[in-house]
Protein backbone atom coordinates (compact mmCIF):
# COMPACT_ATOMS: atom_id res chain seq x y z
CA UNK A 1 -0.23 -21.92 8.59
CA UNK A 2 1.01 -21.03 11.92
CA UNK A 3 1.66 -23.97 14.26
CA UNK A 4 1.51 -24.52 18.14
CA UNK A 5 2.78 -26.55 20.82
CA UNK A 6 1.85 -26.81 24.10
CA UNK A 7 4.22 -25.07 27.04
CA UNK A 8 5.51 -28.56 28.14
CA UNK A 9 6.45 -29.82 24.61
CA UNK A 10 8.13 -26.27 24.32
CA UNK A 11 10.49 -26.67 27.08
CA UNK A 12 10.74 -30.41 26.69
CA UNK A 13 12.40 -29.11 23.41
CA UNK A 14 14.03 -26.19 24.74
CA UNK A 15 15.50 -28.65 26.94
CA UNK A 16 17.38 -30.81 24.28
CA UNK A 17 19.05 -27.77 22.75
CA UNK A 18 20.15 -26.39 26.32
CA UNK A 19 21.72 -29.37 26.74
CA UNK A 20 24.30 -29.32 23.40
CA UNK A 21 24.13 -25.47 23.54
CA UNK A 22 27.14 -23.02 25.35
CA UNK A 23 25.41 -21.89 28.34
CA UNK A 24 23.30 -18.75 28.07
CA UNK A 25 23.24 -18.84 24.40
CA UNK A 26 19.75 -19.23 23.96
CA UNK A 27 18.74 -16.99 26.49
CA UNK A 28 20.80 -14.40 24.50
CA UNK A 29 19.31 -15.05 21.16
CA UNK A 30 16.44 -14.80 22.66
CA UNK A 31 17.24 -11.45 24.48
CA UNK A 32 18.35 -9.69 21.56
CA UNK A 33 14.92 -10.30 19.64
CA UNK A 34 13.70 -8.18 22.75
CA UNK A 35 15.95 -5.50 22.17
CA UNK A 36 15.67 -5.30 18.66
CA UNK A 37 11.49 -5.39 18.65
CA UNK A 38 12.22 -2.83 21.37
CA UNK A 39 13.93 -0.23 19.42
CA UNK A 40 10.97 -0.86 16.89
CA UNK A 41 8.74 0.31 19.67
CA UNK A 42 10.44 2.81 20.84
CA UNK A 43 11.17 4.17 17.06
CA UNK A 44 7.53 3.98 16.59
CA UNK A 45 5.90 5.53 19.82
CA UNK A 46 8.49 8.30 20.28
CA UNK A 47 10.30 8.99 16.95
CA UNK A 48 13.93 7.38 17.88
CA UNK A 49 15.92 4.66 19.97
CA UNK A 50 18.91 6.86 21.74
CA UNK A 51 17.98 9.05 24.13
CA UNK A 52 15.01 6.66 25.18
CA UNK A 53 14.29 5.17 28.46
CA UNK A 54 12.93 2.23 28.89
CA UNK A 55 11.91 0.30 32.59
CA UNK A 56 12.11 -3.28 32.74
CA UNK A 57 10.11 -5.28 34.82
CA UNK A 58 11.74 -8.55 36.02
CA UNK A 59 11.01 -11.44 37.79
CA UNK A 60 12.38 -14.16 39.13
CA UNK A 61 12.73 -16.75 36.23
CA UNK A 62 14.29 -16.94 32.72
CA UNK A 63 11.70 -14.40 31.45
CA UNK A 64 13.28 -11.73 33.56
CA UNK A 65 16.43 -13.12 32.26
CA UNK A 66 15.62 -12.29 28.87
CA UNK A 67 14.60 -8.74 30.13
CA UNK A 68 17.89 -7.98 31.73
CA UNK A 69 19.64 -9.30 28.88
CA UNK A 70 17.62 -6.96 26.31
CA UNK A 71 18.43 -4.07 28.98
CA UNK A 72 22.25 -4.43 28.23
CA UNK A 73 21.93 -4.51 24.95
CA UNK A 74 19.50 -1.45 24.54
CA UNK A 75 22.16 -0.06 26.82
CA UNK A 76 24.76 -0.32 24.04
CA UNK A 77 22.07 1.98 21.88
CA UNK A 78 21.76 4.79 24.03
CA UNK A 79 18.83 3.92 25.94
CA UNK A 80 18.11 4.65 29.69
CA UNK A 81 17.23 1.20 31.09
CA UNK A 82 15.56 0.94 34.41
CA UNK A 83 15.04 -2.46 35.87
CA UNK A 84 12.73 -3.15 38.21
CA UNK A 85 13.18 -6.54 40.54
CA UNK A 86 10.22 -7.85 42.09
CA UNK A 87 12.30 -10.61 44.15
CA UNK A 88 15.64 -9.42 44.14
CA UNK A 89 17.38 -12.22 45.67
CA UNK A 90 16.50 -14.48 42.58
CA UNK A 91 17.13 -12.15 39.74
CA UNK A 92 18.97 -13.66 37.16
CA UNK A 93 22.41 -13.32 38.20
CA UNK A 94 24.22 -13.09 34.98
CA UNK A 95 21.66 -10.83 33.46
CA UNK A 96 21.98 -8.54 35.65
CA UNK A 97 25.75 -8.31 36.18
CA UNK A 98 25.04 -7.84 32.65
CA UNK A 99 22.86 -4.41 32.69
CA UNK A 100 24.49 -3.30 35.40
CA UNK A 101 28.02 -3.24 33.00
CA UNK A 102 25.98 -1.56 31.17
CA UNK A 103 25.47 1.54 33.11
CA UNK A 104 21.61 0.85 33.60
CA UNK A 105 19.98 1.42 37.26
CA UNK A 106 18.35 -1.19 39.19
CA UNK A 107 15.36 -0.08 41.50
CA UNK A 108 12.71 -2.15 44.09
CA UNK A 109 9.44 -1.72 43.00
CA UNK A 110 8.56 1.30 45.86
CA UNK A 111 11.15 3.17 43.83
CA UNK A 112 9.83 2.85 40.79
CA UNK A 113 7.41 5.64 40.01
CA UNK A 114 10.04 8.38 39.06
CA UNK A 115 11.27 5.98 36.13
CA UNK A 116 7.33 5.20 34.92
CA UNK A 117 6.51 8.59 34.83
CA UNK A 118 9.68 9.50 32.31
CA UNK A 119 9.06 5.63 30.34
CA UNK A 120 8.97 5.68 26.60
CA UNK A 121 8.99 1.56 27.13
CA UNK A 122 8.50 -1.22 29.53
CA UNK A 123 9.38 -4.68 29.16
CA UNK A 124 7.66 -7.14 30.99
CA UNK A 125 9.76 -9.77 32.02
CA UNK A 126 7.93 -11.09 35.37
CA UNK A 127 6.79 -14.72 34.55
CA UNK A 128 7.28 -17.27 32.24
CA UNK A 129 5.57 -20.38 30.75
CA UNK A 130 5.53 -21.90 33.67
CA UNK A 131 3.47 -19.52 35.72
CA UNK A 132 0.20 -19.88 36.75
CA UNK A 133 -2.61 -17.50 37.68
CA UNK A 134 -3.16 -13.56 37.63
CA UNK A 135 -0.57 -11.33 38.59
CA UNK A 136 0.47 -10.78 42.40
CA UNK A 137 -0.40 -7.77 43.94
CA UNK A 138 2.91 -5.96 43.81
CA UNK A 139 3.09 -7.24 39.85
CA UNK A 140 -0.28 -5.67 39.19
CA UNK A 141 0.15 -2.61 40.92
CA UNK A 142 3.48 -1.59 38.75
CA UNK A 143 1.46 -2.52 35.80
CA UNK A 144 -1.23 -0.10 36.67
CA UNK A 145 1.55 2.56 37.10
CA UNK A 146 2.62 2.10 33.67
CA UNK A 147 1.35 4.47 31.38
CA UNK A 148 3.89 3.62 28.12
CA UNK A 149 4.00 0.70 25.38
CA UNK A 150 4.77 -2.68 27.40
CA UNK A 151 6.72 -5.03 25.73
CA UNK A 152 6.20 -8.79 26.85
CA UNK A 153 8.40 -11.46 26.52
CA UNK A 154 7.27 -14.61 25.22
CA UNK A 155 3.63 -13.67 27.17
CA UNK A 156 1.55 -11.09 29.34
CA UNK A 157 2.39 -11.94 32.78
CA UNK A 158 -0.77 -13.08 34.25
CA UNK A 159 -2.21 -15.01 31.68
CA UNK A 160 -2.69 -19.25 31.63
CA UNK A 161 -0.40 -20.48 29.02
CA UNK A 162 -2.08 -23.25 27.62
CA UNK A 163 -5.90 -22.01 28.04
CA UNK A 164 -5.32 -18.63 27.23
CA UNK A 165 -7.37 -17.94 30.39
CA UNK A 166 -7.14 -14.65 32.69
CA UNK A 167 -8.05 -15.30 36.12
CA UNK A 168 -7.26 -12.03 37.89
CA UNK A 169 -5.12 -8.93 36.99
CA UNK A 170 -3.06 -9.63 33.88
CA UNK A 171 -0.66 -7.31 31.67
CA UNK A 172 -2.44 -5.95 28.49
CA UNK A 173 0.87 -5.85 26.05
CA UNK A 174 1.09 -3.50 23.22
CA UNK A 175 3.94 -6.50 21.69
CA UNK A 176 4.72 -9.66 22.29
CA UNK A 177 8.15 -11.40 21.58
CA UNK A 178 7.89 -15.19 21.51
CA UNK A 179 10.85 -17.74 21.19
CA UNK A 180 11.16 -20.98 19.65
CA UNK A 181 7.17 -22.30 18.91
CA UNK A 182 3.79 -19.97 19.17
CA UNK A 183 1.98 -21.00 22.23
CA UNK A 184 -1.87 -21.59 22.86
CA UNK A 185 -2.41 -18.37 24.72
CA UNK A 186 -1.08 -16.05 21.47
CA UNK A 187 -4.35 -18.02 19.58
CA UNK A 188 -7.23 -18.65 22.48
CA UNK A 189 -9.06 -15.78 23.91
CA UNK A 190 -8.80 -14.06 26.20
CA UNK A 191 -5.06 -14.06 26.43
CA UNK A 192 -4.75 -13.50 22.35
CA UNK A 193 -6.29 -9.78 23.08
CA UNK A 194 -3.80 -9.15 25.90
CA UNK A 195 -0.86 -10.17 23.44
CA UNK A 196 -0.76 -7.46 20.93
CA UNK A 197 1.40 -8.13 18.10
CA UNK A 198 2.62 -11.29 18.61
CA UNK A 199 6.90 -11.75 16.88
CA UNK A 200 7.78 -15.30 16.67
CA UNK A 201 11.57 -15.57 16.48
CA UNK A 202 13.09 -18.84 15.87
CA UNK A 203 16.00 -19.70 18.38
CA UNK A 204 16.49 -23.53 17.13
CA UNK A 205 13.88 -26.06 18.49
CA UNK A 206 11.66 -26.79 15.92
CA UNK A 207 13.59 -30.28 14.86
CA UNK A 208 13.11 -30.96 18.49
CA UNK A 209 9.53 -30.02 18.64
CA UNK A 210 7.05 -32.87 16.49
CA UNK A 211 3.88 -32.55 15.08
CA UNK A 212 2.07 -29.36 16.36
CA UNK A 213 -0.53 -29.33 19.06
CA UNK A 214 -2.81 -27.18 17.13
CA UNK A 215 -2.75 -24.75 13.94
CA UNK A 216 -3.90 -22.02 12.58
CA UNK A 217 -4.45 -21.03 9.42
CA UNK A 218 -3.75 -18.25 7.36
CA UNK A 219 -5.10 -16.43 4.58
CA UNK A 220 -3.26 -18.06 2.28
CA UNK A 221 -4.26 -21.39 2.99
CA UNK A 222 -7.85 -20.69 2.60
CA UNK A 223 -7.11 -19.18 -0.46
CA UNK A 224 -5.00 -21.96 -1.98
CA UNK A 225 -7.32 -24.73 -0.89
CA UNK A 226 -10.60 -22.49 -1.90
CA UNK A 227 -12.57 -24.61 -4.41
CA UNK A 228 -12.69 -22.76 -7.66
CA UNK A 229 -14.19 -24.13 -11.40
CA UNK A 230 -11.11 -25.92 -13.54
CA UNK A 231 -11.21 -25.96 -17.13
CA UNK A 232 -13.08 -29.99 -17.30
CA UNK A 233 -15.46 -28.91 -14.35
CA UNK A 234 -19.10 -28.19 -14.56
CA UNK A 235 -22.12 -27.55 -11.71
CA UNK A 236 -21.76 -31.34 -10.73
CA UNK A 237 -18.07 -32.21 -10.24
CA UNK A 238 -17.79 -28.70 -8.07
CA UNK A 239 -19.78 -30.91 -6.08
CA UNK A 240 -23.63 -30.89 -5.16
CA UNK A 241 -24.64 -29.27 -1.60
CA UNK A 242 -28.06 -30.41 -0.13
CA UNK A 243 -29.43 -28.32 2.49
CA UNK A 244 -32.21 -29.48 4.59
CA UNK A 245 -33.36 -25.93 7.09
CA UNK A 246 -36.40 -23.74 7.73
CA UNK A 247 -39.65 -24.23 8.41
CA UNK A 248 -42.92 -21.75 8.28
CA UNK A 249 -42.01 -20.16 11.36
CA UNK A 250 -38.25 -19.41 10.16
CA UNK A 251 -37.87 -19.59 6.65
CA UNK A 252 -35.09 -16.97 6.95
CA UNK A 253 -32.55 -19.84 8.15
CA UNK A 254 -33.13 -21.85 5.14
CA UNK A 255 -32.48 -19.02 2.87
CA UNK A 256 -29.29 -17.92 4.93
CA UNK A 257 -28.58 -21.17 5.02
CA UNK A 258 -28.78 -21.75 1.10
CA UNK A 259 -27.11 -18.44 0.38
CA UNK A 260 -23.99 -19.24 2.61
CA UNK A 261 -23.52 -23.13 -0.04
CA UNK A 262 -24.48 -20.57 -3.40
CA UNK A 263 -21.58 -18.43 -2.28
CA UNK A 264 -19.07 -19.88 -1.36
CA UNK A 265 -19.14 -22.55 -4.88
CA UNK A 266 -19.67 -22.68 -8.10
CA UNK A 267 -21.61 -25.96 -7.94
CA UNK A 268 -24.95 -26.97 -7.39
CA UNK A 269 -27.04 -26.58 -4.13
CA UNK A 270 -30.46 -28.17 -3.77
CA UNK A 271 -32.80 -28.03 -0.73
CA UNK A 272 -35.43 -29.85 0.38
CA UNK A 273 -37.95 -28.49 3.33
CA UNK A 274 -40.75 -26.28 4.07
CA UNK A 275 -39.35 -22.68 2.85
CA UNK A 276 -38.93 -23.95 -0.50
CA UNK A 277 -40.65 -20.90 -1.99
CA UNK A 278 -38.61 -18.62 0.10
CA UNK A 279 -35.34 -20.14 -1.10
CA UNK A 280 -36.63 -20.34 -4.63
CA UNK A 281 -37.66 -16.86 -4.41
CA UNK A 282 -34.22 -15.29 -3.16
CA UNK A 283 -32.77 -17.93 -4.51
CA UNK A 284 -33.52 -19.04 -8.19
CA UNK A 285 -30.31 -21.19 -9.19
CA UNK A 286 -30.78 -23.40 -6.52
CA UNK A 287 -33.28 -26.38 -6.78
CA UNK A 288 -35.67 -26.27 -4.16
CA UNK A 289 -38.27 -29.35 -3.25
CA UNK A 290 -40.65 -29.49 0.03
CA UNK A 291 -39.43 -33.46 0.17
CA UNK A 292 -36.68 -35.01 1.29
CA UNK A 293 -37.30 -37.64 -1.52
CA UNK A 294 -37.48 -35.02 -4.46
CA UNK A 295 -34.17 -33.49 -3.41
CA UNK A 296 -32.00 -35.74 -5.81
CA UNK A 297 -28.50 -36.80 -5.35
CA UNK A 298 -25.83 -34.51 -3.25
CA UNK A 299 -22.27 -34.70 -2.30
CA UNK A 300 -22.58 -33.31 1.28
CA UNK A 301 -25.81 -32.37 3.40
CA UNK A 302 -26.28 -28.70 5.35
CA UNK A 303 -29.24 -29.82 8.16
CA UNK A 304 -30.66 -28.34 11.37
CA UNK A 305 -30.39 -24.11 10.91
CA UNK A 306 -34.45 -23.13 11.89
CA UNK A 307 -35.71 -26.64 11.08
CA UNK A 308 -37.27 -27.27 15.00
CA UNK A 309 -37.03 -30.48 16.88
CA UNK A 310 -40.20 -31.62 16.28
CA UNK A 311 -40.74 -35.82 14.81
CA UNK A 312 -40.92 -34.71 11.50
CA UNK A 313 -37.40 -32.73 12.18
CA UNK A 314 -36.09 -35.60 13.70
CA UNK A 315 -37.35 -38.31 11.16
CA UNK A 316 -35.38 -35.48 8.52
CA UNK A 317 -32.22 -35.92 10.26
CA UNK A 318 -32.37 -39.50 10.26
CA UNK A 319 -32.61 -39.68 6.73
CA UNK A 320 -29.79 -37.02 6.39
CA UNK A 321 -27.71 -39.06 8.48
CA UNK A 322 -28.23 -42.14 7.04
CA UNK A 323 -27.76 -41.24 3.46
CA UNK A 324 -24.00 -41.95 3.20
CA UNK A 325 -22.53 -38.61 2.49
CA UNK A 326 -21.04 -35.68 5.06
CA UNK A 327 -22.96 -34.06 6.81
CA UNK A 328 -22.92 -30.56 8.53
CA UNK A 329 -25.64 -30.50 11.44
CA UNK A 330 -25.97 -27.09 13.11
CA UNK A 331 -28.50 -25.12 15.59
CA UNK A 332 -31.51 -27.76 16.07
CA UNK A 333 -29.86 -30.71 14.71
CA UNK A 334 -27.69 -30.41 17.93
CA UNK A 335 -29.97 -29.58 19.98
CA UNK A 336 -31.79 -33.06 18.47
CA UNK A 337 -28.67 -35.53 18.54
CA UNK A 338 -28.05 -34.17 21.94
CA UNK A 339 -31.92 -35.10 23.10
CA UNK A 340 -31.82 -38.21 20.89
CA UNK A 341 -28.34 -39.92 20.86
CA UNK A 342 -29.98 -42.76 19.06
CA UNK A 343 -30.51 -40.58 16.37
CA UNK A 344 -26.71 -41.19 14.89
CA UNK A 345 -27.56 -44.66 14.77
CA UNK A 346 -28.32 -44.33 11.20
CA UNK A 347 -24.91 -42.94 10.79
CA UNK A 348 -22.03 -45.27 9.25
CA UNK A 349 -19.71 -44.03 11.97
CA UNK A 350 -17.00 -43.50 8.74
CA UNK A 351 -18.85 -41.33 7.16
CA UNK A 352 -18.06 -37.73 7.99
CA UNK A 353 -19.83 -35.10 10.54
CA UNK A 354 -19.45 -32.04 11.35
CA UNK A 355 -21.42 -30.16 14.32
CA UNK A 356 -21.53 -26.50 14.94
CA UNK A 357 -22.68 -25.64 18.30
CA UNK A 358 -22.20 -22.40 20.04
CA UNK A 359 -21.28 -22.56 23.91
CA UNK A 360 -24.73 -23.31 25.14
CA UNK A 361 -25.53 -25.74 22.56
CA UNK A 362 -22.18 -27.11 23.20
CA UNK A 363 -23.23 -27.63 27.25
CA UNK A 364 -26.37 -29.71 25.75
CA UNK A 365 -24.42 -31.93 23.68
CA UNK A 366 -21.19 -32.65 25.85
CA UNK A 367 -21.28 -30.72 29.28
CA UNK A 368 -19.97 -27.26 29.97
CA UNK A 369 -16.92 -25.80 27.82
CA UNK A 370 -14.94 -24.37 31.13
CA UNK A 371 -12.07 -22.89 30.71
CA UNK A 372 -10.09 -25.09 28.29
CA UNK A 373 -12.05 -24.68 24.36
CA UNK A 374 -9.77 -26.93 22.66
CA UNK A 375 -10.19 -29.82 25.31
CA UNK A 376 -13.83 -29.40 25.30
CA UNK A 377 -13.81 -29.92 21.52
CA UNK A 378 -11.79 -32.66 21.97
CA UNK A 379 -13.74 -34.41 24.01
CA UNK A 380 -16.80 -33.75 22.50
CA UNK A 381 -14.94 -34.88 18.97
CA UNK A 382 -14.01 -38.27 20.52
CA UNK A 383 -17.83 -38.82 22.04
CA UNK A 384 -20.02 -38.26 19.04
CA UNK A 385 -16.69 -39.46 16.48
CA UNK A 386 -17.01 -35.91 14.36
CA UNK A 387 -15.72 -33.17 13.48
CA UNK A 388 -16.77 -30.70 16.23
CA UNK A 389 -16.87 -26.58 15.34
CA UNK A 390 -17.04 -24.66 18.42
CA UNK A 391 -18.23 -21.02 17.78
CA UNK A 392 -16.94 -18.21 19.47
CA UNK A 393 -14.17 -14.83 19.45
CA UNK A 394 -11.93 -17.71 19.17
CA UNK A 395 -13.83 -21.04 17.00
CA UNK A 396 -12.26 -24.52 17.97
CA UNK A 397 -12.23 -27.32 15.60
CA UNK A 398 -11.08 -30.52 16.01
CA UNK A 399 -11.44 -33.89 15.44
CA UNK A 400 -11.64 -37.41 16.82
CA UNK A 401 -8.68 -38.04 15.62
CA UNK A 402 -6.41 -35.30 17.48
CA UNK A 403 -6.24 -32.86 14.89
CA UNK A 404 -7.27 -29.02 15.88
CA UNK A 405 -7.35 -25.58 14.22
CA UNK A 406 -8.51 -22.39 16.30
CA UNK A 407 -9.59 -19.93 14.23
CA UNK A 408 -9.35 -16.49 16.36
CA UNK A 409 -11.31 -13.73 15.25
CA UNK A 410 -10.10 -10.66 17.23
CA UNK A 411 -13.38 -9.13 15.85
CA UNK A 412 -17.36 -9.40 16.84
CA UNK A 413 -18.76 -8.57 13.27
CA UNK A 414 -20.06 -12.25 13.32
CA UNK A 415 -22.43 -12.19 16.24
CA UNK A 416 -25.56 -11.49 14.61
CA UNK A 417 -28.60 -12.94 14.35
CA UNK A 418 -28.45 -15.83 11.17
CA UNK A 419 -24.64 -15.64 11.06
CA UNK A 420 -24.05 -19.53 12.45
CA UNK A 421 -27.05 -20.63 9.55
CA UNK A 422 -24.25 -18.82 7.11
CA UNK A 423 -21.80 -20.91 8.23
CA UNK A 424 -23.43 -23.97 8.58
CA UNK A 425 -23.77 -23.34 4.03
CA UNK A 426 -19.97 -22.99 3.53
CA UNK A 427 -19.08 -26.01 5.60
CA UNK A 428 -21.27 -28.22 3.13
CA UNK A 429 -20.30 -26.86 -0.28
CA UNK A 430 -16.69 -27.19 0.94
CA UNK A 431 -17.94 -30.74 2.44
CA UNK A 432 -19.31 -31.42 -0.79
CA UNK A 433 -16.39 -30.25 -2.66
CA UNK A 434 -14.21 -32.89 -1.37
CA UNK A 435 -12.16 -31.11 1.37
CA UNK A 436 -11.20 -33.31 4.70
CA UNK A 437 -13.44 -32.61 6.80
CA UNK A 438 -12.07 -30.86 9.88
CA UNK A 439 -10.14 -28.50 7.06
CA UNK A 440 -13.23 -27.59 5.58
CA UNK A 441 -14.73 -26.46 8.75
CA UNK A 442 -11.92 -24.77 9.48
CA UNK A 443 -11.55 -23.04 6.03
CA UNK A 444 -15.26 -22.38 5.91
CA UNK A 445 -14.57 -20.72 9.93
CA UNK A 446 -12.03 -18.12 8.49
CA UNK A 447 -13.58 -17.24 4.65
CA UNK A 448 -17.10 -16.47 7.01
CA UNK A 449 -15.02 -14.23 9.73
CA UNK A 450 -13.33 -12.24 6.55
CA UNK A 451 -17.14 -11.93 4.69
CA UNK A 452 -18.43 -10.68 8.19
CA UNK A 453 -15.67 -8.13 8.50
CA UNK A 454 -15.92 -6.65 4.77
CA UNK A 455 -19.74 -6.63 5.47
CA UNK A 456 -19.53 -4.81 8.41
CA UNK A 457 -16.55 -2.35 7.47
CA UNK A 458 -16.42 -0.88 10.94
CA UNK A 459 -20.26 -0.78 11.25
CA UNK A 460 -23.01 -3.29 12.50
CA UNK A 461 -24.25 -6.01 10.22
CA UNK A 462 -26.62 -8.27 9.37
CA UNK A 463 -26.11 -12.32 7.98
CA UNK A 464 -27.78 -11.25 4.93
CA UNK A 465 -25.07 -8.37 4.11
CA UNK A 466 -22.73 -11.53 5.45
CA UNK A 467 -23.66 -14.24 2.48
CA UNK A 468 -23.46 -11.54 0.12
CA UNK A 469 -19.70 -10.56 0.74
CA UNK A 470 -18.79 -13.83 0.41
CA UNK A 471 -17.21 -13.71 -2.88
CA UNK A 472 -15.32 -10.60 -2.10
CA UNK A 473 -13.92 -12.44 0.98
CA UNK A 474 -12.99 -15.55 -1.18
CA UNK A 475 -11.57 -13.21 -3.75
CA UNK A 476 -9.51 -11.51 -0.99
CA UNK A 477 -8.30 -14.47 0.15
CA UNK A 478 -7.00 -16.09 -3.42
CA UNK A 479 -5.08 -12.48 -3.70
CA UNK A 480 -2.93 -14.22 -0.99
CA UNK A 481 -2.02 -16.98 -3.64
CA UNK A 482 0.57 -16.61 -6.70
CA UNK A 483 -0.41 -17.48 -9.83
C-alpha cells in the first residue's frame, strides 16, 4: 500500500525536520538520491556513468537546489555536468558554489544547445511543489531541445501537484525522484503518465506526516485481502451475491454482470430480472428468478447494469435499497437516484452503498468532475453518504467518511463496451463477502484492471474475454502473498 499526502502536509512536515536538522542536510540527502538514480540512467541508456554528460536544468527554488547538488556529486563520478539557470540571480547559492567546485560549467539557457546535442542525461530541476501551471516559455522551449532521458526531481515541471492536472506545456520524465511522501500527481492522471518511474526515497518525515491523504494499493493487498474458501466454509458463508440487471433489450449486462460476482468468489450468486434465461444459459451455477421476490436471501445486491429507468426499474431499486444489505448500484441505477433522489429514501442511511458512475454519469448525479477527481468523489461521497467509484485511466474511490484510494491504471484495456457491468459483479461478491466497503470497491477496481490487461495481452478486448480472466488475475495477485 503506497500512501499520499498532499503538497502542504508535505512541507508542513518537511518543515519540522528543517527546523532540528543542520542546515542543508536534507537538501543533500535528497540530492544524492538524484545522483545515484542518475548514474542508473545513465548506466542504462548509454552503457556507463564516467565519461557521461549530463545538463541540468535549474530553477529558482529548492528543486534546482537538489539539481545542483546531484551535479557535484555526479561530478565526483566522472560525469560532464552542464547546468542550465533559467533565473540566474536566484539560483541556489550554495548549490552552485557547489558544482562549480566541482569543475562543472554553468550556461544561460541561449547557450545551451551545444550541451543538449552531446546529453546522455538531463535533470530537471526547474519547479517545485509549490509551482503552479504549465511551463514558461523559456522552460518549455529547453525541454523541447532535449532529446535524452530527463530525470525529474520530486515532479515534471509543469504539472499541478495536487490534481495531477497539465494545463499547458509540461516535462514528460523518463524518472522521477521523490523525497519524503508520494504526492497526488505520481497517482492522478494526467501527471502520473508524465512521471515515469516514480523512486520514493525516504529523507525522515514520515513521523511528522499523519494519516495519509489518499492510498493506493498494491498487488499484494488485493491478494491478501482476496476472499478465498477456508477449510469450515461452504457456498453460503463465502457470502451470497444478488444481482438485479438486464432486461429484453440488454440481456448481455445481466450476464456480464453475473459473470463478473461467479468469478471473482466461490460463493453463491443469484439474480432476479428479465434475462433470467440468458444468465441461466451462460450461467448454470447461478440461481436465476424473473422476481425480485423469488430471489431468496443475499449478503450484498449488484443493481442497475442494462436494467433501464423505467417504473418497474425504479420500483426494483427501491426494493434493493430497502432490503438491508450493501448495495452496488451502477449504469441506470445512477442515472435513476440521480433523477429520483427520493429513491434512497428506502435506504437505512447505515447500511452500505456503493455507486459506480463514469464521468458523465458522475455530472448527472453530483455536477461536473473538473479538474480535481478525488474532490469530486468526495463531495459526491458526502451528498448521497456512500461509497462513490469514479471510473476512469485513474478510478477514485472514496468515502463519506474521508477515506480515498485511486486506483491508476496506466492502461486502456478496460474501455470496452460491458466492462463497468463487470465491475459492478466483483464489487458485490466482495460486498457480500464481508469486506468494508470503500476497500472492496477499491480491491474489486484493481483485480478488474489486472483481468482486463491479461485479457487483452497487448491486443483489443472484449468484457466477455474480461470476466473470464478473472481467476487468472486473482491467482496473479495471491502469487504476491507468502504462504
Amino acid at each position: 500500500m503506497r500512501e499520499v499526502w498532499t503538497t502542504e502536509r508535505v512541507r508542513a512536515a518537511e518543515a519540522k525536520v528543517l527546523a532540528r536538522t543542520p542546515p542543508g542536510a536534507l537538501m543533500r540527502r535528497a540530492a544524492f538520491a538524484v545522483s545515484v538514480r542518475a548514474a542508473e540512467l545513465l548506466s542504462e541508456h548509454a552503457g556507463r556513468v564516467a565519461g557521461t554528460h549530463v545538463v541540468l536544468f535549474v530553477g529558482s527554488g529548492d528543486n534546482g537546489g537538489d539539481a545542483l547538488w546531484a551535479g557535484a556529486m555526479l561530478r565526483r563520478r566522472g560525469v560532464a555536468v552542464t547546468a542550465v539557470l533559467l533565473n540566474p540571480e536566484r539560483a541556489h547559492r550554495e548549490g552552485l558554489a557547489a558544482l562549480r567546485r566541482a569543475g562543472g560549467r554553468v550556461v544561460e539557457p541561449a547557450q545551451a544547445g551545444p550541451a543538449l546535442d552531446r546529453a546522455d542525461l538531463v535533470v530537471d530541476g526547474i519547479v517545485g511543489l509549490s509551482a503552479r501551471g504549465g511551463l514558461r516559455p523559456q522552460a518549455a522551449e529547453l525541454v523541447a531541445q532535449a532529446g535524452a532521458p530527463i530525470l525529474a526531481v520530486d515532479l515534471p515541471s509543469g504539472v499541478e501537484p495536487d490534481t495531477g492536472a497539465v494545463e499547458g506545456e509540461a516535462v514528460h520524465a523518463t524518472a522521477t525522484v521523490t523525497f519524503g511522501a508520494y504526492k497526488p500527481l505520481h497517482f492522478l492522471e494526467p501527471a502520473a503518465g508524465l512521471c515515469g518511474d516514480v523512486r520514493l526515497v525516504d529523507i525522515g518525515i514520515r513521523p511528522e506526516l499523519g494519516d495519509p491523504d489518499f492510498v493506493a494499493l498494491d498487488p499484494a493487498d488485493v491478494g491478501l485481502a482476496w476472499p478465498v474458501p477456508r477449510s469450515a466454509d461452504d457456498k453460503y458463508t463465502q457470502g451470497v451475491t444478488g444481482v438485479v440487471a438486464g432486461s429484453s433489450r440488454f440481456p448481455g449486462a445481466a450476464v456480464l454482470a453475473v459473470g463478473g460476482a461467479v468469478q471473482a468468489t466461490s460463493g453463491m450468486v443469484r439474480y432476479a430480472g428479465y434475462a433470467a434465461d440468458a444468465v441461466r444459459n451462460r450461467w448454470p451455477e447461478v440461481i436465476a428468478t424473473g422476481s425480485l421476490a423469488d430471489s431468496g436471501r443475499v449478503q450484498a445486491w449488484v443493481v442497475g447494469p442494462g436494467s433501464g429507468t423505467g417504473s418497474d426499474s425504479q420500483e426494483m431499486l427501491r426494493e434493493v435499497l430497502a432490503a438491508g444489505v450493501p448495495v452496488c448500484a451502477d449504469a441506470d441505477a445512477t442515472t435513476m437516484i440521480a433523477q429520483n433522489p427520493d429513491l434512497l429514501l428506502a435506504r437505512d442511511p447505515d447500511t452500505p452503498l456503493v455507486l459506480t458512475p463514469h464521468e458523465r454519469e458522475f455530472e448527472r448525479l453530483a455536477g461536473s468532475v473538473g479538474t480535481d477527481r478525488i474532490a469530486a468523489a468526495r463531495r459526491a461521497a458526502q451528498r448521497y453518504h456512500a461509497v462513490v467509484l469514479l471510473k476512469g485511466h485513474c478510478t477514485v474511490i472514496a468515502d463519506d467518511k474521508g477515506h480515498t484510494y485511486v486506483q491508476r491504471s496506466g492502461r486502456s484495456w478496460p474501455a470496452t463496451a460491458g466492462s463497468g457491468d463487470v465491475l459492478s459483479g466483483m464489487i458485490g461478491a466482495l460486498l457480500a463477502a464481508g469486506l468494508e466497503p470503500a476497500f472492496a470497491a477499491a480491491c474489486a477496481a484493481l483485480a478488474h484492471d489486472e483481468a482486463a490487461a491479461r485479457a487483452a495481452a497487448n491486443a483489443p478486448t472484449s468484457a466477455s474475454s474480461i470476466v473470464a480472466a478473472i481467476p487468472e488475475a486473482v491467482r496473479a495477485l495471491r502469487g504476491f502473498v507468502r504462504p
